[in-house]
Protein backbone atom coordinates (compact mmCIF):
# COMPACT_ATOMS: atom_id res chain seq x y z
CA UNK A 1 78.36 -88.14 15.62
CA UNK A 2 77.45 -84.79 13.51
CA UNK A 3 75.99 -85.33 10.42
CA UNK A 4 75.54 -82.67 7.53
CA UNK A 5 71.63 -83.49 5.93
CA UNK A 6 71.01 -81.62 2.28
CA UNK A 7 67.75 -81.24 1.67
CA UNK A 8 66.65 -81.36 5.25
CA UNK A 9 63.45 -79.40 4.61
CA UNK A 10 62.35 -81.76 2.02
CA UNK A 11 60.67 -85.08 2.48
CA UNK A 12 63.29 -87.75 2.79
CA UNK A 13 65.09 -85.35 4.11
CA UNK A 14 63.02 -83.78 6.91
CA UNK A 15 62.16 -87.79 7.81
CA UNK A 16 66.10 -88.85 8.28
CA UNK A 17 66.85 -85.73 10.49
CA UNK A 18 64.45 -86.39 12.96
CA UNK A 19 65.62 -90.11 13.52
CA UNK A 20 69.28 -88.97 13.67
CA UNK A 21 68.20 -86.47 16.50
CA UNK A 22 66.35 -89.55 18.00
CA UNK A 23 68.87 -91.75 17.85
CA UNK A 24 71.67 -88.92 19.36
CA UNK A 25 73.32 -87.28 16.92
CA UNK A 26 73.90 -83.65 16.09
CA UNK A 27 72.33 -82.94 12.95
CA UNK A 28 73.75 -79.71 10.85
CA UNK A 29 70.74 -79.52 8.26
CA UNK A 30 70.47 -77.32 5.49
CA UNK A 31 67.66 -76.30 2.55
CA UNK A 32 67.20 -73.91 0.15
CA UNK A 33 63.64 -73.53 0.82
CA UNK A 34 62.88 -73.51 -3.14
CA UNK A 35 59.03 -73.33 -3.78
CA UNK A 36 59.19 -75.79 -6.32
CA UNK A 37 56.26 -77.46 -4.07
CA UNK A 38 54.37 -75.43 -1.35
CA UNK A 39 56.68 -73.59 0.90
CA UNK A 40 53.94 -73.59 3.74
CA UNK A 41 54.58 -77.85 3.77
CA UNK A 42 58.55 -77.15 4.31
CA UNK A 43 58.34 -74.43 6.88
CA UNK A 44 56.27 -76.98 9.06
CA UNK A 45 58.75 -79.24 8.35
CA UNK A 46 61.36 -76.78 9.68
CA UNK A 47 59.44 -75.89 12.82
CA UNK A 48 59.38 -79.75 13.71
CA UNK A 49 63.01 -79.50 13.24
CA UNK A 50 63.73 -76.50 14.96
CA UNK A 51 61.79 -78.15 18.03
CA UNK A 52 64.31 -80.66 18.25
CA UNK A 53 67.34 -78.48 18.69
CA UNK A 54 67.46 -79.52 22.79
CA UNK A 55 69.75 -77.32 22.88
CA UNK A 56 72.48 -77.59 20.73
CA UNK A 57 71.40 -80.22 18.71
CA UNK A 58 70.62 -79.27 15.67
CA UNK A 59 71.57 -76.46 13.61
CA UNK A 60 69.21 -75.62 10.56
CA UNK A 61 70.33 -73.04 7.84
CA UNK A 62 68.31 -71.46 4.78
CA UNK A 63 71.33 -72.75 2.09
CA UNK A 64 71.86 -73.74 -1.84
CA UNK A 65 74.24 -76.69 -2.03
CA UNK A 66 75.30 -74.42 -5.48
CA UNK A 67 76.79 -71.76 -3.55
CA UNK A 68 80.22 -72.71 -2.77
CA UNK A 69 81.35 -70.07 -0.50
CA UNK A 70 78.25 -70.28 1.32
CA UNK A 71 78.58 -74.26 2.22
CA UNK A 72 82.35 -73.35 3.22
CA UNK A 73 81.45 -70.98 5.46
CA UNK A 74 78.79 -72.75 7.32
CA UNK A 75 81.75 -76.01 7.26
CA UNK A 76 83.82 -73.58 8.63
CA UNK A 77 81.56 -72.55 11.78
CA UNK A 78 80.31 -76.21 12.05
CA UNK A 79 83.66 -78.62 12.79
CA UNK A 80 83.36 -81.67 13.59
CA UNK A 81 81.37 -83.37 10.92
CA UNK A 82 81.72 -87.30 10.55
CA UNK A 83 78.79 -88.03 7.77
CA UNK A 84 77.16 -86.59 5.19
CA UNK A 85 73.65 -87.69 4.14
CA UNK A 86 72.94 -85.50 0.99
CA UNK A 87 68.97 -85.56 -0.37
CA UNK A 88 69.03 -82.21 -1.43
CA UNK A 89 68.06 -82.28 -5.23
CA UNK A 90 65.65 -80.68 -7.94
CA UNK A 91 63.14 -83.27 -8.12
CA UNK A 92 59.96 -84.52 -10.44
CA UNK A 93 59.97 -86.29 -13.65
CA UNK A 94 57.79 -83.82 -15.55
CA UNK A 95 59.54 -80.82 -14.39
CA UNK A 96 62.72 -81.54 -16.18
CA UNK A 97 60.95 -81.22 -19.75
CA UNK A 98 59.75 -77.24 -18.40
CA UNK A 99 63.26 -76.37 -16.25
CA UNK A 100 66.31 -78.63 -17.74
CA UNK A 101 68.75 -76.38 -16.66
CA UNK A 102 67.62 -76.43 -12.95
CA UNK A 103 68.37 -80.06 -12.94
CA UNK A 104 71.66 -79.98 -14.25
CA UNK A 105 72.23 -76.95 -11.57
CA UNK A 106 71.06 -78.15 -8.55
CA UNK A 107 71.25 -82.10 -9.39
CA UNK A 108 74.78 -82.30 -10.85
CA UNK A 109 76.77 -79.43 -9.72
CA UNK A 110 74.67 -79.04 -6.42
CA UNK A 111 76.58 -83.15 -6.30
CA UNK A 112 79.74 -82.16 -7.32
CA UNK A 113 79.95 -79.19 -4.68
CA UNK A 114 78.83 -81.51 -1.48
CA UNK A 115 81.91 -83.97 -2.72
CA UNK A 116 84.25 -81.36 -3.06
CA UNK A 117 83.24 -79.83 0.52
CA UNK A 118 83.50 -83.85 2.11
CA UNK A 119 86.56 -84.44 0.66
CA UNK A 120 88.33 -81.46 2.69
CA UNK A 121 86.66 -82.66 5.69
CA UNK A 122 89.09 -84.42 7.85
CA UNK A 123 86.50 -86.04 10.01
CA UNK A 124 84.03 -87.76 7.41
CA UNK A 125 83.46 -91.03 7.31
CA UNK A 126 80.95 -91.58 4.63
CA UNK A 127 78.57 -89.64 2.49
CA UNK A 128 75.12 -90.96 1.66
CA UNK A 129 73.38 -89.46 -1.11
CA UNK A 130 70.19 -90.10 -2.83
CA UNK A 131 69.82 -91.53 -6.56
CA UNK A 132 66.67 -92.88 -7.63
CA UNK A 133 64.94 -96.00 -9.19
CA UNK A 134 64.49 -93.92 -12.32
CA UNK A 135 67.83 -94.63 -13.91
CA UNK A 136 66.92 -98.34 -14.50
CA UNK A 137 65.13 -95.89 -17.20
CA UNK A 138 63.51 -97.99 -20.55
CA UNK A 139 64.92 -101.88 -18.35
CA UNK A 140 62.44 -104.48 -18.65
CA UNK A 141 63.71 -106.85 -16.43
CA UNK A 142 62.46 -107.27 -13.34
CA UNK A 143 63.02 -107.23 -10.35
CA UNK A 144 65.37 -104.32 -11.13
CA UNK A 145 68.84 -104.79 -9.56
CA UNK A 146 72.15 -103.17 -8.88
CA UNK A 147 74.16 -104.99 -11.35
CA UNK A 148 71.68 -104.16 -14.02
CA UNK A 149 72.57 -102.00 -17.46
CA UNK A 150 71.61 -98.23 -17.20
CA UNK A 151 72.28 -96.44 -19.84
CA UNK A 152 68.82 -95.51 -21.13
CA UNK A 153 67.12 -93.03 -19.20
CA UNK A 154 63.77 -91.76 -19.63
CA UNK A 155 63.95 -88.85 -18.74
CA UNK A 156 66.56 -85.67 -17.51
CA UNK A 157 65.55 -86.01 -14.02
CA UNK A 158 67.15 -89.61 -14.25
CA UNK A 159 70.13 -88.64 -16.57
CA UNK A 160 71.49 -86.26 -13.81
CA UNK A 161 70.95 -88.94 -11.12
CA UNK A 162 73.01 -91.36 -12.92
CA UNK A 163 75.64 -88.73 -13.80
CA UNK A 164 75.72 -88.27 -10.05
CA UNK A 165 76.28 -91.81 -9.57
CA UNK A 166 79.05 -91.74 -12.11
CA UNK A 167 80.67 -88.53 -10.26
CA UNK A 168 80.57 -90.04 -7.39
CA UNK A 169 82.74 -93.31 -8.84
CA UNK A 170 85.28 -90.89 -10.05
CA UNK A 171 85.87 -89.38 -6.21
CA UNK A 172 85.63 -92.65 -4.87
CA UNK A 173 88.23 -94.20 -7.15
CA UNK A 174 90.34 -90.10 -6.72
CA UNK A 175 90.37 -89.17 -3.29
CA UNK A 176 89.37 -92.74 -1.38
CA UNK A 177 86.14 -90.80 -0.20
CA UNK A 178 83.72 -93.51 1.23
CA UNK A 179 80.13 -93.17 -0.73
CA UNK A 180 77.14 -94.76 -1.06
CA UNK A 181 74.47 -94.16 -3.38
CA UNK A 182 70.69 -95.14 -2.51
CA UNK A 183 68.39 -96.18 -5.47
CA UNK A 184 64.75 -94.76 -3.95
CA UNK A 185 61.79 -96.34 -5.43
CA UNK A 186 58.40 -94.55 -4.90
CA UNK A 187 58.74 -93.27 -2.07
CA UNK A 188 55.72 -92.15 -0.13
CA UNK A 189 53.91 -91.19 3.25
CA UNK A 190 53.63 -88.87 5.98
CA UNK A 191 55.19 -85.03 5.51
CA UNK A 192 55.39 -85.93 1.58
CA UNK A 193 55.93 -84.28 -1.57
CA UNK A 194 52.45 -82.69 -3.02
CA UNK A 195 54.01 -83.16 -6.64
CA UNK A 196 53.96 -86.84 -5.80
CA UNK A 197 51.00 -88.92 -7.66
CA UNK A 198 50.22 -90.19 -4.21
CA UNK A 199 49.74 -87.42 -2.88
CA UNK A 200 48.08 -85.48 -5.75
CA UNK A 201 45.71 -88.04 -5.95
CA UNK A 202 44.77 -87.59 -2.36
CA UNK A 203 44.04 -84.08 -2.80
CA UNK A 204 41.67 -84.53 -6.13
CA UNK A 205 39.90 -87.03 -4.49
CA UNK A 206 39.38 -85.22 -1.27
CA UNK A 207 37.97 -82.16 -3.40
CA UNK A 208 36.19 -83.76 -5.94
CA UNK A 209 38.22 -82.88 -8.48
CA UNK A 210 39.55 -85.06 -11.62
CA UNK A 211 42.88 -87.16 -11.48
CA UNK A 212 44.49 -88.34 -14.74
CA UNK A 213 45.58 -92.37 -15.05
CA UNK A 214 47.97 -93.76 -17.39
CA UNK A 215 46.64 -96.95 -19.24
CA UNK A 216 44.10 -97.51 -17.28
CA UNK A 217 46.18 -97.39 -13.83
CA UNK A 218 48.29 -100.65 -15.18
CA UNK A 219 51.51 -99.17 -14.78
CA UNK A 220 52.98 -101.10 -11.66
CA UNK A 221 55.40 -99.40 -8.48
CA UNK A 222 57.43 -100.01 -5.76
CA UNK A 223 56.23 -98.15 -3.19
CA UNK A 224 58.06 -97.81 -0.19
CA UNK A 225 56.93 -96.34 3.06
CA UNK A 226 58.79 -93.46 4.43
CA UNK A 227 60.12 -95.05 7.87
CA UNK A 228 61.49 -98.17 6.09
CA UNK A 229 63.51 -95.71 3.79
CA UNK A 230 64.69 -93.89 6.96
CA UNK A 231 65.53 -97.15 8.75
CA UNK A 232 67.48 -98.39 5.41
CA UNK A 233 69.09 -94.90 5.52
CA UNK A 234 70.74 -94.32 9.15
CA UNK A 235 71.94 -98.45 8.42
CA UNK A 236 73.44 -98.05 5.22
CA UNK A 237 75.31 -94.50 6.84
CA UNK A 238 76.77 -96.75 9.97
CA UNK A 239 78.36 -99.22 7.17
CA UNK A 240 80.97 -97.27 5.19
CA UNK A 241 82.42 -99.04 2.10
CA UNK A 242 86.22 -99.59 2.33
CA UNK A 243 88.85 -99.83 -0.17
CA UNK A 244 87.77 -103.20 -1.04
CA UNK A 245 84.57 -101.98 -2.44
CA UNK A 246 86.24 -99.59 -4.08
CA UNK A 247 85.21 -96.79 -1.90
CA UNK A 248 81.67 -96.60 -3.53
CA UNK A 249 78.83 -98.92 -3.62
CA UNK A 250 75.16 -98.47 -5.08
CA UNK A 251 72.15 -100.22 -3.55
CA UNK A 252 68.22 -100.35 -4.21
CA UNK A 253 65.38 -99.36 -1.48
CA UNK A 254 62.30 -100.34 -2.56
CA UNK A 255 59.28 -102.62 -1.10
CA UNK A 256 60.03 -105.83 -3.23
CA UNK A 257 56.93 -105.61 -4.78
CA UNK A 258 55.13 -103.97 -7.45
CA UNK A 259 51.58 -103.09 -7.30
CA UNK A 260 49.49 -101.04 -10.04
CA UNK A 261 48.82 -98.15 -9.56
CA UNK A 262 45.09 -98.55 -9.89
CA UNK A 263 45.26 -100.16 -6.65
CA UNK A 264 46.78 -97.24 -5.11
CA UNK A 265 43.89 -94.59 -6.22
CA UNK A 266 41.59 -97.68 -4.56
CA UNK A 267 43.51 -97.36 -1.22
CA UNK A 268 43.27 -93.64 -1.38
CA UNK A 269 39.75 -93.67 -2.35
CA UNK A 270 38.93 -96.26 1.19
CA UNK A 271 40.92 -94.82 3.28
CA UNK A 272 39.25 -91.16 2.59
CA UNK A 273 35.69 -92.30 2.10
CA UNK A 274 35.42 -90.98 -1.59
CA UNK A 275 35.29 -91.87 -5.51
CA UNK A 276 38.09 -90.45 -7.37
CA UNK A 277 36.80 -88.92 -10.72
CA UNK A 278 39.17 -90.30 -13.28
CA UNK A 279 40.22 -89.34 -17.09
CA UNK A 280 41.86 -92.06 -18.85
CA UNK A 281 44.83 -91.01 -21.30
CA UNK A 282 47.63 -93.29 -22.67
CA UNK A 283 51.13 -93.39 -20.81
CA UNK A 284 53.64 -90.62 -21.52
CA UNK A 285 57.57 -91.47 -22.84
CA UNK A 286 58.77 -90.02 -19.88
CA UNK A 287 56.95 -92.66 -17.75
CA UNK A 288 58.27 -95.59 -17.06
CA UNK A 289 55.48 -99.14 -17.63
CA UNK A 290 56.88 -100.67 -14.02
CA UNK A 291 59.49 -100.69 -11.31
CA UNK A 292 60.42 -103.10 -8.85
CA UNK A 293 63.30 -103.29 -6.64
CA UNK A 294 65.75 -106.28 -5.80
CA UNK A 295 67.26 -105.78 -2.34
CA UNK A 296 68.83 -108.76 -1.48
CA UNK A 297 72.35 -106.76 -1.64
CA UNK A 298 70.71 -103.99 1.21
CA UNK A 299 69.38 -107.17 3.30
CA UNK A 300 72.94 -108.60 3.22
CA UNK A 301 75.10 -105.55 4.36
CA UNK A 302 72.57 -104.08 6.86
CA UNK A 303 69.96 -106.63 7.47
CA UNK A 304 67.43 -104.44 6.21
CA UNK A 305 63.75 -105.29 4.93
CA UNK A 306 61.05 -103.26 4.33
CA UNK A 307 58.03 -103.79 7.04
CA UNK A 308 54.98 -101.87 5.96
CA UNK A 309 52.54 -102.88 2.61
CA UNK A 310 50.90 -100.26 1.00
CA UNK A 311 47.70 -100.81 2.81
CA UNK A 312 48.87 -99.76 6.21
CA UNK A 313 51.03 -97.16 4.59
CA UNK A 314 48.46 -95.34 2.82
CA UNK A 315 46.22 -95.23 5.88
CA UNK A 316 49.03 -93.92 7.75
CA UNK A 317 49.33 -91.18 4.89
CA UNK A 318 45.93 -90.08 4.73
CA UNK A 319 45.48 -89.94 8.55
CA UNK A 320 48.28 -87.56 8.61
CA UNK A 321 46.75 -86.03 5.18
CA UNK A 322 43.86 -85.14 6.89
CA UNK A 323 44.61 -83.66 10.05
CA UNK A 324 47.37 -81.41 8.15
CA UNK A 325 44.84 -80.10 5.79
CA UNK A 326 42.72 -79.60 8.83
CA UNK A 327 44.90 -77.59 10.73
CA UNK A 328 45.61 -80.80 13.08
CA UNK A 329 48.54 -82.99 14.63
CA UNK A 330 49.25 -86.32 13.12
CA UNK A 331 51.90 -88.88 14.21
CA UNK A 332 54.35 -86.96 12.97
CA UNK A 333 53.36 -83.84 12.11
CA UNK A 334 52.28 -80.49 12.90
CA UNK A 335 49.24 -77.96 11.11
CA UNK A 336 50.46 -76.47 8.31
CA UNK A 337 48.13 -75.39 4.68
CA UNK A 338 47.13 -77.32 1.58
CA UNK A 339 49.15 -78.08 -1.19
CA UNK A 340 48.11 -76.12 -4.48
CA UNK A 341 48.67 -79.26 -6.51
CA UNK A 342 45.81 -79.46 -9.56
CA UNK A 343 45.64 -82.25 -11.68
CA UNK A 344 48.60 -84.92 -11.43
CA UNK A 345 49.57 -87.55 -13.14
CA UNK A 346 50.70 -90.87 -12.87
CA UNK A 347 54.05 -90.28 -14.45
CA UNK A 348 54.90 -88.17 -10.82
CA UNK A 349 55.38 -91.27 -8.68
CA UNK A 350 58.72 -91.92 -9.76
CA UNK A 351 61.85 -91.39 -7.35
């Protein structure tokens, strides 16, 4: 199979184009190669992609999913595509309240012009694209589920997720196109995103320098390790909804669990042999007090469950953490330079 990956240079993104070139597919990947976060972290993720090309294999282009006539073109030279998997999105919770109007750009019509590319596409099958656990918004029942109300956001960020969501409904229910949206909770690990708590935290702690908790560290997550998102990912994309499902199906990946995240910042703090100096402040609106995912609808369909606690995942992380900052290999990664992330927040773990 080819598959078209948005957002390859990103996290999620970088992380689901490898495995499809493991698994033998041909991967067309494109980024726009925004410096929203440290461009030094996607370049190395590029370079790991680029290595994988054997020959033929993958095809990697410097692209915004906004530009129309550039995605036709590069459709146009690249037939034969059966799948989309689109991750390409502005991200970050606090973000939105600086930069609205890249959100609605790049999160809504960025959407809009990957559907109305795979609906001309003879050959596709399905497109996968990534919501988020955000747009269970101000919901305080948990576990959160699929079936669940959502029509309180907290924030922009999750207001153009669900609008995706909704968009994609409409070209289900128009033009029969087979979609599935994933519901991402907390996702975290190797190659991730410096804006990320996790990963902020890391970094302050490794320095010396001050990280900022919510009340105390009490608000709770469901963090889910990278590989377990990329396993739920390449199952979920080799199980196309039918017209029986209406074309269009949502489903949660999470961890089925929520931990504080005080118990995070402990991990971090083992695992790199360091006290993290921390400043207490109340939680934000845009923050949400908990998440916690219900995936008994993922296990069904695909079999899928989650396989790695935060424990092991976090020590996976900051092995990885520290031979990138050092100029090292890691499991899965390459040297590359540290991210220029300051003082972050606990409100940054979501999505």
């Amino acid at each position: 199979m080819t598959i078209l990956v948005t957002g390859a240079a990103g996290f999620v993104g970088f992380h689901v184009a490898c495995a499809l070139r493991r698994r033998g597919d041909r991967v067309v990947a494109v980024d726009s190669f925004n410096s929203y976060y440290d461009p030094a972290l996607k370049a190395a993720r590029a370079t790991m992609l680029r290595a994988l090309d054997a020959p033929g294999g993958l095809v990697l282009e410097t692209l915004d999913i906004t530009d129309r006539a550039a995605l036709a073109d590069l459709l146009a030279r690249e037939p034969g595509i059966t799948g989309v998997v689109h991750l390409a999105a502005q991200a970050g919770v606090r973000h939105s309240l600086v930069d609205p109007y890249a959100y609605v750009q790049a999160n809504v019509m960025g959407h809009v012009t990957v559907l109305e590319a795979a609906r001309t596409l003879p050959g596709v099958r399905h497109v996968v694209y990534a919501s988020s656990s955000s747009v269970y918004g101000l919901n305080e029942t948990l576990p959160f589920a699929e079936t669940d109300p959502v029509e309180r956001p907290s924030s922009l960020y999750a207001a153009t997720k669900r609008s995706d969501e909704l968009i994609s409904q409409a070209y289900a229910h128009l033009y029969g196109l087979p979609q599935t949206g994933l519901r991402f909770f907390t996702v975290y690990g190797p190659w991730g995103r410096p804006d990320m708590a996790y990963y902020g935290f890391a970094e302050a702690i490794a320095s010396g320098r001050e990280i900022t908790l919510y009340d105390s560290g009490t608000p709770r997550r469901d963090f889910t390790y990278i590989d377990d998102v990329v396993d739920g990912v390449l199952r979920v994309l080799d199980r196309p909804p039918h017209a029986q499902d209406g074309w269009h199906r949502l489903l949660n990946i999470g961890n089925r669990t929520s931990e504080p995240v005080s118990r995070l910042v402990e991990l971090l703090e083992r695992a790199l042999g360091r006290e993290a100096v921390i400043r207490h402040v109340c939680r934000p609106a845009a923050d949400v007090a908990a998440t916690w995912a219900s995936v008994e609808r993922m296990q069904a369909l695909t079999g899928w469950v989650p396989r790695t606690g935060l424990d092991e995942g976090i020590a996976r992380f900051v092995a990885w953490f520290d031979a990138y900052r050092g100029g090292g290999f890691a499991a899965h990664g390459t040297g590359g330079g540290e991210g220029e992330t300051e003082n972050i927040g606990s409100d940054e773990i979501l999505r």
